[in-house]
Structures are given as structure tokens and as C-alpha cells.
C-alpha atoms as a PDB file:
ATOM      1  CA  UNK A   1     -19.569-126.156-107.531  1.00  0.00           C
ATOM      2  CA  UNK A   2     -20.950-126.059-103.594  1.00  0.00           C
ATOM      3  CA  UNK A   3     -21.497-123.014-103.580  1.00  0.00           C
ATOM      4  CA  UNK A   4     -23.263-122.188-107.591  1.00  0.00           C
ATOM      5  CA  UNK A   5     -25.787-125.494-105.851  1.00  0.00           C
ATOM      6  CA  UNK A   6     -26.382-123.215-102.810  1.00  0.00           C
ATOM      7  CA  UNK A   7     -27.379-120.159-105.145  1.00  0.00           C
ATOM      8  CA  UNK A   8     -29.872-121.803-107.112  1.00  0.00           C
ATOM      9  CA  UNK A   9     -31.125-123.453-104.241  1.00  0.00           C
ATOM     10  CA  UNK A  10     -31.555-119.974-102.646  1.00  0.00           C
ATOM     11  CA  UNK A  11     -33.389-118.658-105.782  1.00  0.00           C
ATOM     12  CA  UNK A  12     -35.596-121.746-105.562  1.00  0.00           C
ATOM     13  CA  UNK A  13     -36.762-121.494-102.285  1.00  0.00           C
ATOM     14  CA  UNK A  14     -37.447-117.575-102.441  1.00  0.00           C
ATOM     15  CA  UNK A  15     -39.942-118.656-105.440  1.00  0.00           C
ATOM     16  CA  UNK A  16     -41.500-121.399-103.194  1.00  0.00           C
ATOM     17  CA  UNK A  17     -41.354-118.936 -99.718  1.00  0.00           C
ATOM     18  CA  UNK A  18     -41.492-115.988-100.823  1.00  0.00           C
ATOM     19  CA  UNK A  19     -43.274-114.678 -97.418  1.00  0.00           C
ATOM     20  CA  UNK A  20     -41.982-117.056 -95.683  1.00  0.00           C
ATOM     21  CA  UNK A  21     -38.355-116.713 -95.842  1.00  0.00           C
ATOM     22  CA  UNK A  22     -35.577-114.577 -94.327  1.00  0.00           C
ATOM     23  CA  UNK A  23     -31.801-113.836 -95.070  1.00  0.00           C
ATOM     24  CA  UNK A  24     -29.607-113.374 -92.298  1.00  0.00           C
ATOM     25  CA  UNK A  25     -26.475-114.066 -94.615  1.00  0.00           C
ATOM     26  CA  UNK A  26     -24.932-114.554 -97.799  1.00  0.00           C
ATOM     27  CA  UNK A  27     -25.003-118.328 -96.634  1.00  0.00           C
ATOM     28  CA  UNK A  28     -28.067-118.287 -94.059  1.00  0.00           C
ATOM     29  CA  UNK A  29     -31.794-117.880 -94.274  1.00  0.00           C
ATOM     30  CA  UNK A  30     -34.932-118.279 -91.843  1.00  0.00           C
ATOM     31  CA  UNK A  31     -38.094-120.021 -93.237  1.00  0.00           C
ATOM     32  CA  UNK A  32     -41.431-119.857 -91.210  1.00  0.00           C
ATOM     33  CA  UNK A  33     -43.485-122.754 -91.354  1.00  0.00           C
ATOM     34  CA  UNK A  34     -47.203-122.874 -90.367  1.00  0.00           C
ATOM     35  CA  UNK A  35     -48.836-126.194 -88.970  1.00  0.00           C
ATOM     36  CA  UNK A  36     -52.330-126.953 -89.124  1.00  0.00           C
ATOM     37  CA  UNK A  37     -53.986-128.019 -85.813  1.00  0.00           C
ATOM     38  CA  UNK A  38     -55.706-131.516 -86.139  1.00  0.00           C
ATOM     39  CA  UNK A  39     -59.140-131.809 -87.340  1.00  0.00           C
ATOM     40  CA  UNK A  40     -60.454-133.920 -84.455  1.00  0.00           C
ATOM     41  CA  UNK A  41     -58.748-131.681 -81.772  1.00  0.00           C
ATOM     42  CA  UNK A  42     -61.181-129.918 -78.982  1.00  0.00           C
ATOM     43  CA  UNK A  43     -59.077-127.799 -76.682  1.00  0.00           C
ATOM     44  CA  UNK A  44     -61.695-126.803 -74.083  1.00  0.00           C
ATOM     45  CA  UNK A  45     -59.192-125.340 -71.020  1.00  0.00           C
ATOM     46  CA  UNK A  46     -60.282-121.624 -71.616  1.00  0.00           C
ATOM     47  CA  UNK A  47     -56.546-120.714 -71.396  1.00  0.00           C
ATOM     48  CA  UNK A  48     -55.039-123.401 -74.058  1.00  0.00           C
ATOM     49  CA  UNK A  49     -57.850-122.228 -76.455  1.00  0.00           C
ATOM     50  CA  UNK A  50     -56.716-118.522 -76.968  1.00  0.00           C
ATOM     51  CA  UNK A  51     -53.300-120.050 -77.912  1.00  0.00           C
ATOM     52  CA  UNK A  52     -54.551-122.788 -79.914  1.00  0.00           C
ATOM     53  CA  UNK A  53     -53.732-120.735 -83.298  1.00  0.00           C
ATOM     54  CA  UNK A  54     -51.500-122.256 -85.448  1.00  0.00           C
ATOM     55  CA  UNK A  55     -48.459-122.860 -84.054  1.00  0.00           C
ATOM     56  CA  UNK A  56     -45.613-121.483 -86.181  1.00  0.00           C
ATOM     57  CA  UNK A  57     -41.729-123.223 -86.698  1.00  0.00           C
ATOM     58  CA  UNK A  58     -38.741-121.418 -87.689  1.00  0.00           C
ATOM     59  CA  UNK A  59     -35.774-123.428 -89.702  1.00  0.00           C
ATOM     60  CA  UNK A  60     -32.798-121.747 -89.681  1.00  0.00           C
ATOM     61  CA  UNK A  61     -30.339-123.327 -92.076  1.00  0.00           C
ATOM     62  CA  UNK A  62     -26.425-122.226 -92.669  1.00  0.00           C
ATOM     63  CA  UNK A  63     -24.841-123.536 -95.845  1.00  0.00           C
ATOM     64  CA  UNK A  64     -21.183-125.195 -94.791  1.00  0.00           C
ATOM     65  CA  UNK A  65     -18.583-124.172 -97.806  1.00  0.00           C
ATOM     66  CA  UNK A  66     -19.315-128.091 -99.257  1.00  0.00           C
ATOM     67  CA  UNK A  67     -23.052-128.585 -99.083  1.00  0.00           C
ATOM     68  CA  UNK A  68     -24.682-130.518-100.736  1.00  0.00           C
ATOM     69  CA  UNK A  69     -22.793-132.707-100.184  1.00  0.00           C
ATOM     70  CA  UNK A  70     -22.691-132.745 -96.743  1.00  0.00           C
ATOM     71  CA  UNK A  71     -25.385-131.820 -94.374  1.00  0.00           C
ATOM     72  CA  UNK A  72     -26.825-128.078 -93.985  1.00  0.00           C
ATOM     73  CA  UNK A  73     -26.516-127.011 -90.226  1.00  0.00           C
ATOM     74  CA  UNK A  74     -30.165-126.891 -89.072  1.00  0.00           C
ATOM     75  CA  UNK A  75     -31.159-125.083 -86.006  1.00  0.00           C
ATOM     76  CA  UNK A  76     -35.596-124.868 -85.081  1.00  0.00           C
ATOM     77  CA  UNK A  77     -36.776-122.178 -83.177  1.00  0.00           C
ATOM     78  CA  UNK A  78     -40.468-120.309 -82.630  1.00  0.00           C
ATOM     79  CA  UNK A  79     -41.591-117.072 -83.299  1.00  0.00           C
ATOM     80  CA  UNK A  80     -40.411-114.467 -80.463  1.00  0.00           C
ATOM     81  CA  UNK A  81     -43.280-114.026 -78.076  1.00  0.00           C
ATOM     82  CA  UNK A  82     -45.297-116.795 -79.486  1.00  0.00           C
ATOM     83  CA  UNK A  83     -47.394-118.513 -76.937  1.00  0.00           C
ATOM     84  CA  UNK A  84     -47.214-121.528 -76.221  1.00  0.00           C
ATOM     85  CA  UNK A  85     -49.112-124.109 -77.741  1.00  0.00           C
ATOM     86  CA  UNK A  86     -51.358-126.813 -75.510  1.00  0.00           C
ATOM     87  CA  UNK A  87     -49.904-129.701 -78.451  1.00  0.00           C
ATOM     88  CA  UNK A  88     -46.354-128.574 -79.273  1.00  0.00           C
ATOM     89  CA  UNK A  89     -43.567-127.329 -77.405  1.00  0.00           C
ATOM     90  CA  UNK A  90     -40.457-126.271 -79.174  1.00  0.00           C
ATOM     91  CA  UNK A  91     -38.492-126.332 -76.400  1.00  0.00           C
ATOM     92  CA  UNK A  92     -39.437-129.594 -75.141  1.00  0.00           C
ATOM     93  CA  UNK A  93     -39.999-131.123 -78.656  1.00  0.00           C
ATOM     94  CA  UNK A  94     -36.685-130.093 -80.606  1.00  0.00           C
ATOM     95  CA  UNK A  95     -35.026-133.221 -79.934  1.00  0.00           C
ATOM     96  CA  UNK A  96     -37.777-135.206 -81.563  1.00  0.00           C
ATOM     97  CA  UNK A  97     -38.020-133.573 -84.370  1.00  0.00           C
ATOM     98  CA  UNK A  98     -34.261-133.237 -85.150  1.00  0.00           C
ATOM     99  CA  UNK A  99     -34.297-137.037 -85.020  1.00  0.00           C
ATOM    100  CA  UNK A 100     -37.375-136.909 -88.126  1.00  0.00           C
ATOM    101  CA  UNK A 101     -35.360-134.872 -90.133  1.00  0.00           C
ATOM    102  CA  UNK A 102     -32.224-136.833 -89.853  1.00  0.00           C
ATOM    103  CA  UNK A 103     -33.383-139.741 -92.389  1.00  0.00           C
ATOM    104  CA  UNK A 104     -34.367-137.018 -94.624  1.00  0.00           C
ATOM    105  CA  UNK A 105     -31.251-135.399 -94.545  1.00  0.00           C
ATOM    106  CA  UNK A 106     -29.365-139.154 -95.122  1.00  0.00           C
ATOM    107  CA  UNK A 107     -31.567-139.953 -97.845  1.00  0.00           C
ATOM    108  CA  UNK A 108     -30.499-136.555 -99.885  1.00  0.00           C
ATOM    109  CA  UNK A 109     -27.214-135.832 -99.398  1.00  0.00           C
ATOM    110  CA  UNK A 110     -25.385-134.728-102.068  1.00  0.00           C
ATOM    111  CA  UNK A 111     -28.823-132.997-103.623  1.00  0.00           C
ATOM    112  CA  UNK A 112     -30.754-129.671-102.393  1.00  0.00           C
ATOM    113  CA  UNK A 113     -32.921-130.779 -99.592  1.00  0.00           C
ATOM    114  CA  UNK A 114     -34.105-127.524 -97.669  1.00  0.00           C
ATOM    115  CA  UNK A 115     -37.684-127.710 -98.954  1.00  0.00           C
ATOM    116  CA  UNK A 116     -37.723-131.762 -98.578  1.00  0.00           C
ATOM    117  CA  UNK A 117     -36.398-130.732 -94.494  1.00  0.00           C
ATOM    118  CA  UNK A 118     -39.393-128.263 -94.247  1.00  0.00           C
ATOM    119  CA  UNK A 119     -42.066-130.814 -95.673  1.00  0.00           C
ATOM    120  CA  UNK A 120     -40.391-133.403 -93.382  1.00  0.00           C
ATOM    121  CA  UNK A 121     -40.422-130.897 -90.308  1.00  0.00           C
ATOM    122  CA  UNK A 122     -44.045-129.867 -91.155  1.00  0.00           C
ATOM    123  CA  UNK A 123     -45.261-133.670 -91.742  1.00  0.00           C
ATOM    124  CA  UNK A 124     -43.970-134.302 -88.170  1.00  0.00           C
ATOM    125  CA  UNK A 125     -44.676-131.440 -86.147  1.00  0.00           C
ATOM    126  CA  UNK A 126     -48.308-131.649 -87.165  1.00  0.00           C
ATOM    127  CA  UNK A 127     -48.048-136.124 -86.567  1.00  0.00           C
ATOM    128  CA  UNK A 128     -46.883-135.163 -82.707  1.00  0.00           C
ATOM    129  CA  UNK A 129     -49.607-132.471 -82.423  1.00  0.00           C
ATOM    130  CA  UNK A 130     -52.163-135.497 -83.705  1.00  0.00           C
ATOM    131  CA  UNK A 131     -51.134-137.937 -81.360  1.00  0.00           C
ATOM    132  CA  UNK A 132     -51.107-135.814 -78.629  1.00  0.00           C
ATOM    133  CA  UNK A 133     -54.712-134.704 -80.116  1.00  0.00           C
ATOM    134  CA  UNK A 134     -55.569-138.450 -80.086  1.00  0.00           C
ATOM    135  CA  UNK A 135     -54.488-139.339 -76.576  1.00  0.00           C
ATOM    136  CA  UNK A 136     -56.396-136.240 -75.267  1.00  0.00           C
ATOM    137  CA  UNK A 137     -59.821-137.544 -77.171  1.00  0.00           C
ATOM    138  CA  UNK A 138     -59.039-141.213 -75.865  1.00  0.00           C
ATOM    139  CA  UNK A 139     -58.610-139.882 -72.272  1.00  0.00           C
ATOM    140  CA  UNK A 140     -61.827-138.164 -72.401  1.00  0.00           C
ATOM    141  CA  UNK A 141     -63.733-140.739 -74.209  1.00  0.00           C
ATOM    142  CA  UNK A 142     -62.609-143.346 -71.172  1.00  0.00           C
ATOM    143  CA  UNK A 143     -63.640-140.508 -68.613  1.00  0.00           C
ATOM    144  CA  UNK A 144     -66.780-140.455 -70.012  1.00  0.00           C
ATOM    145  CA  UNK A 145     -67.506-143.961 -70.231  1.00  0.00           C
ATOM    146  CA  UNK A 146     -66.286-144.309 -66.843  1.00  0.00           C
ATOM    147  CA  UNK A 147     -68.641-141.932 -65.457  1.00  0.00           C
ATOM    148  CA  UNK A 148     -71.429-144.077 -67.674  1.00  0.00           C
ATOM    149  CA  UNK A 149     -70.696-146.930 -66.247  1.00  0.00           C
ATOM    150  CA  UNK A 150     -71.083-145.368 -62.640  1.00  0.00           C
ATOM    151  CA  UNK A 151     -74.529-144.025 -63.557  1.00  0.00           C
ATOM    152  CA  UNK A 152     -75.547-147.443 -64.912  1.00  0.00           C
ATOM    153  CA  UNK A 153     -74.493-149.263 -62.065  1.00  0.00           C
ATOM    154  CA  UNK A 154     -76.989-147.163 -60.058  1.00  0.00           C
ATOM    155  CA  UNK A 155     -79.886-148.642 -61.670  1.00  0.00           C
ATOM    156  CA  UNK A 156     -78.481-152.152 -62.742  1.00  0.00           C
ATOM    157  CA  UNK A 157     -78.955-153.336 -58.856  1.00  0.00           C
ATOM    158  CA  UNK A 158     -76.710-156.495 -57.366  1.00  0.00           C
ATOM    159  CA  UNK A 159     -77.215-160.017 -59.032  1.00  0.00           C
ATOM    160  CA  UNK A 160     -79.909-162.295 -57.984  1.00  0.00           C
ATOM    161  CA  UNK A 161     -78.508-166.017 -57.479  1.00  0.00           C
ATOM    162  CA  UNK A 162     -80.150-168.582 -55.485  1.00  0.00           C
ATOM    163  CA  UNK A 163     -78.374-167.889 -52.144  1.00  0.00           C
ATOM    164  CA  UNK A 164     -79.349-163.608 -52.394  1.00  0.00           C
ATOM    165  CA  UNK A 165     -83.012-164.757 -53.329  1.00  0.00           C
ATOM    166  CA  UNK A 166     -83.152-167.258 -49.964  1.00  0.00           C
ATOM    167  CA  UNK A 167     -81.162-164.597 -47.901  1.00  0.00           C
ATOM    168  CA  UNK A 168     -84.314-162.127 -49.153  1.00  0.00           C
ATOM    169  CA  UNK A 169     -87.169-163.933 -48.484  1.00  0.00           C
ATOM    170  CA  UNK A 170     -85.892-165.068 -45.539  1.00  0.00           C
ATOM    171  CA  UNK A 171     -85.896-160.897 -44.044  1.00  0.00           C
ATOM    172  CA  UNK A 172     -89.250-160.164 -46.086  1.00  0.00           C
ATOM    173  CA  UNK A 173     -91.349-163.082 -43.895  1.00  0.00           C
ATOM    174  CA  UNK A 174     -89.560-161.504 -40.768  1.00  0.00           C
ATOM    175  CA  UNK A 175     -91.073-157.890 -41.600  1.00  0.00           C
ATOM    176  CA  UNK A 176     -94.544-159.394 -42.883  1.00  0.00           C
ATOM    177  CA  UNK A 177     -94.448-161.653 -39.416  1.00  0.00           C
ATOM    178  CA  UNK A 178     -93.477-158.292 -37.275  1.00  0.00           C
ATOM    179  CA  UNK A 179     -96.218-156.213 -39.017  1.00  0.00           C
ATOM    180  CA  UNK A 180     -98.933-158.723 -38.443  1.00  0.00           C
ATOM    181  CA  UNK A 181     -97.643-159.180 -34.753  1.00  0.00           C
ATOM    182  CA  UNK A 182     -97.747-155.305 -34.049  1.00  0.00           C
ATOM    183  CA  UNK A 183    -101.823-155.202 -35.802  1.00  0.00           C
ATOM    184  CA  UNK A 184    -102.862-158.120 -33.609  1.00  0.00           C
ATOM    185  CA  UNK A 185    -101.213-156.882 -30.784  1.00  0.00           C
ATOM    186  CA  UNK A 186    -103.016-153.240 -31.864  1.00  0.00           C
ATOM    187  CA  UNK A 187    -106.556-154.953 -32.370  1.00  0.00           C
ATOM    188  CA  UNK A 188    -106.206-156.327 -28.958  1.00  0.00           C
ATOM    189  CA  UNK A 189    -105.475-153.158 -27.306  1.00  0.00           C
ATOM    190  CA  UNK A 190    -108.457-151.439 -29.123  1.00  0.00           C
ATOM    191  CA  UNK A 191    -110.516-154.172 -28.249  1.00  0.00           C
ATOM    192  CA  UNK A 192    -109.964-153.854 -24.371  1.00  0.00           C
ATOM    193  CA  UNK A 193    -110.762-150.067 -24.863  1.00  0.00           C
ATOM    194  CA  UNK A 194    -114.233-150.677 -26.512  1.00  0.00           C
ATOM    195  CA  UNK A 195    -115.142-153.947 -23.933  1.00  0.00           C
ATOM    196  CA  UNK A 196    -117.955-153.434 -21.057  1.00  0.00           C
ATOM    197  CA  UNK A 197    -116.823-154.132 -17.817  1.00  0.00           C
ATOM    198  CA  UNK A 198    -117.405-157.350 -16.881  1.00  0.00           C
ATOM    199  CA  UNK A 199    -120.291-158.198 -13.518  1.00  0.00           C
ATOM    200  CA  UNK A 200    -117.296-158.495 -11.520  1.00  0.00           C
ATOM    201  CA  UNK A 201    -115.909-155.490 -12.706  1.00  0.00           C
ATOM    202  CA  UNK A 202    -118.927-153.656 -11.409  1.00  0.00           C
ATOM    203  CA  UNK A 203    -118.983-151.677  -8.657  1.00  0.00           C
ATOM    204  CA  UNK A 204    -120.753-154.626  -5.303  1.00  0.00           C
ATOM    205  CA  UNK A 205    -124.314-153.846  -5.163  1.00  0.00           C
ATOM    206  CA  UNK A 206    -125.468-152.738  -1.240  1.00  0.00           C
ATOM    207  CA  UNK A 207    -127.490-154.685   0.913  1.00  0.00           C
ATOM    208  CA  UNK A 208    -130.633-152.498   0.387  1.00  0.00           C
ATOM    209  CA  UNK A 209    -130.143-152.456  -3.531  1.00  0.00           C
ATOM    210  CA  UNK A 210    -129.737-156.294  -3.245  1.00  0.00           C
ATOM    211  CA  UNK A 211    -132.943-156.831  -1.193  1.00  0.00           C
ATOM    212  CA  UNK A 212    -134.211-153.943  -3.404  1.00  0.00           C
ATOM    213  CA  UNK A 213    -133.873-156.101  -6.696  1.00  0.00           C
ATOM    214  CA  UNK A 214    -134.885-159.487  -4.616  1.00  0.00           C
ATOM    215  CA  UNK A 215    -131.139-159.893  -5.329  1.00  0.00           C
ATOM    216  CA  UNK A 216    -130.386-161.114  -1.594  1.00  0.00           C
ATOM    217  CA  UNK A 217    -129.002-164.444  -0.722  1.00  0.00           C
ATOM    218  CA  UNK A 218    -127.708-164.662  -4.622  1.00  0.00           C
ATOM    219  CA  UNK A 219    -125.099-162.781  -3.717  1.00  0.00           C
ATOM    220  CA  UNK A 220    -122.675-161.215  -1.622  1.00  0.00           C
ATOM    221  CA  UNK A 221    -123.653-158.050  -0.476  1.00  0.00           C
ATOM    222  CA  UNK A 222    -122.338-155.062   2.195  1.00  0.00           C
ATOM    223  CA  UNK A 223    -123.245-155.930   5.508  1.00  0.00           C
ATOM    224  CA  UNK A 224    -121.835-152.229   6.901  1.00  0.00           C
ATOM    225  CA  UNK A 225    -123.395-148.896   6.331  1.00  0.00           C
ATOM    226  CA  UNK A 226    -126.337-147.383   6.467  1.00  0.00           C
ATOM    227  CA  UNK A 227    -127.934-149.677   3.454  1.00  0.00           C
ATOM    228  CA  UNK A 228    -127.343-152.618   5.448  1.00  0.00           C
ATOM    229  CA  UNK A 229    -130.527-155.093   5.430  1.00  0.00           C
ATOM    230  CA  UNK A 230    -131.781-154.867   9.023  1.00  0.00           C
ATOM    231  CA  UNK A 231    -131.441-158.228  11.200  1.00  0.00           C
ATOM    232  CA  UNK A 232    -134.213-160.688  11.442  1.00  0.00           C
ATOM    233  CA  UNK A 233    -135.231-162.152  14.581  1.00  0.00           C
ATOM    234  CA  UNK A 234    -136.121-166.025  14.508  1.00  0.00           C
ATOM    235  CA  UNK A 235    -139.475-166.312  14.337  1.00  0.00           C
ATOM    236  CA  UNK A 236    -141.612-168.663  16.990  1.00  0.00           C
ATOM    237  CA  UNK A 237    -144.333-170.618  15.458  1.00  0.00           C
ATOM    238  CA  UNK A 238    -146.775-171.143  18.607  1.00  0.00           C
ATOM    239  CA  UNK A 239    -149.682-173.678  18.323  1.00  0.00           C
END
């Protein structure tokens, strides 16, 4: 009885897979199965995207002498040479998607279940590859808005309470009190450039210029030099 369930099965499957499966016994075959990428995935590393194809999974199943009704040996493999892909890694992802397949394989025990195992194996494969897909999009989503929110705090400036506004003012009237210092203190120095020397300033008038002008006795005057006012005798007034 196991083993007329395991023929038909066979015959099934070939109608199903017909490009898609292998023998490799009276009691073993190989079926390829072809994920689709997600929709929403961008794989922009230049290397991941030449081996972002889709990735391909090979179920090898052996028939034990009593199947169906108990469970077909399973074993998942890739493709020789296949590269590997940036969402799914057969090596590292095996256990994970034994441990899918392993309510399937409860639920139909005692019935054929090799093409309910490869939609099972498909569904999941392609659910890790989206969630990976998903966390990639999320991480550079939150990159981006954390670069946003660097470029808008460049322009959104500190802010203004009470104490900030006080603290400002408070420096402003120290610069607008420094600037007018340093123009007054400018003016002035102008000003003393452009001034005419005061009398004092002058250079002291000689004797001769004083008597000259009818300056003398007004004012001091050099007594030494050659410009010297000549000495007057006392005049006698006789009767």
C-alpha cells in the first residue's frame, strides 16, 4: 500500500514539475524551487546586485518503505555554484526553514504531502527574504531621517526663552557701547589732526617783530639775539 501511494505520488509531481524535478532513485527525487525576490526590495551594494537573481532551493526527498504514513526524509540544498544571495542563505537558514515545514509535515501525515512541503518551503523562504527586505528599507528610511533631522537642526537655531533673550541683549549693548566708544574716540583723533595750533602753540614772536607789530610790553618777548629791542636810557626832563 506505501509504496503503490509513493508511485502515484511520483507520477503526480512529474505532471506538476516536470522541469523541475530529478530522480536520483527508485525512491528519491530532487525538485528545484524558484523564489521571487520581494517587490519593495532595493539591493544597491554593486556586488549583492549581480547575485540578486532569484535565488533557487533544492528539496531532496527519500520515501522510507511506510510513507505516508510517516514522514518523508527531507534534506534542502542550493544549486552547485550558485551565488550567494544578499537575503537568503541556505547554509545559515536551513534550520529555520526545517522548523516551517515541520507543521506541514504534522498536519499531513498519512496523505501525499511533497507538493504541500514545496508550497510551504517556497511560502517561507520568500517570508524570510521579505523581512529581511523590510528591515533593510526600515534601516535606511531611519538613516535618512536621521541625516534630515541633522540638516534641519542647522537652520532651526537654539530656543529663545526669557533668560537667552536677557543673556543677548545684554552682549548686543556691549558691542553697540564698544563701537560708539571706538568712533568717538576716532572723531577725536581726527579732530586734533585738522585743529590750528593754538597762540601758545606758536612759535614766541622776537623782540623786533614785537616792537615791529607795536606788540611790546603785551607780551613776553626774546630779550637775546640779534632782534633784541635796543635799551633805553632814562630820559632827563630839564626846565
Amino acid at each position: 500500500m506505501g509504496r503503490e501511494d509513493q508511485i502515484e505520488e511520483r507520477e503526480v509531481l512529474d505532471s506538476i514539475f516536470p522541469e523541475e524535478i530529478t530522480d536520483l532513485s527508485e525512491t528519491s527525487y530532487r525538485i528545484s524551487v524558484t523564489l521571487d525576490t520581494p517587490e519593495n526590495d532595493t539591493i544597491e551594494d554593486a556586488e549583492d546586485a549581480e547575485d540578486a537573481e532569484q535565488p533557487i532551493l533544492l528539496l531532496q526527498v527519500s520515501y522510507p518503505a511506510d510513507y505516508p504514513d510517516v514522514a518523508p526524509e527531507l534534506e534542502i540544498s542550493a544549486p552547485h555554484n550558485a551565488p550567494k544571495h544578499p537575503r537568503l542563505d541556505v547554509q545559515e537558514d536551513r534550520d529555520r526553514l526545517f522548523e516551517a515545514l515541520a507543521p506541514t509535515v504534522e498536519e499531513n501525515m498519512g496523505m501525499a504531502m511533497v507538493f504541500t512541503l514545496v508550497s510551504a518551503l517556497k511560502e517561507s523562504a520568500e517570508l524570510l527574504m521579505s523581512e529581511r527586505a523590510n528591515a533593510a528599507q526600515a534601516l535606511k528610511e531611519m538613516e535618512a531621517a536621521k541625516v534630515e533631522e541633522e540638516e534641519n537642526r542647522k537652520f532651526a537655531g537654539s530656543a529663545v526663552t526669557i533668560q537667552s533673550f536677557l543673556e543677548w541683549r545684554e552682549r548686543f549693548m556691549k558691542e553697540v557701547e564698544g563701537k560708539e566708544q571706538r568712533e568717538r574716540e576716532e572723531k577725536e583723533a581726527e579732530d586734533k589732526k585738522g585743529r590750528k595750533p593754538a597762540a601758545r602753540d606758536e612759535k614766541k614772536l622776537t623782540g623786533r617783530q614785537l616792537w615791529e607789530r607795536g606788540l611790546a610790553g603785551k607780551g613776553d618777548y626774546d630779550e637775546e639775539g640779534e632782534d633784541a629791542l635796543p635799551a633805553v636810557e632814562k630820559m632827563k626832563i630839564t626846565s
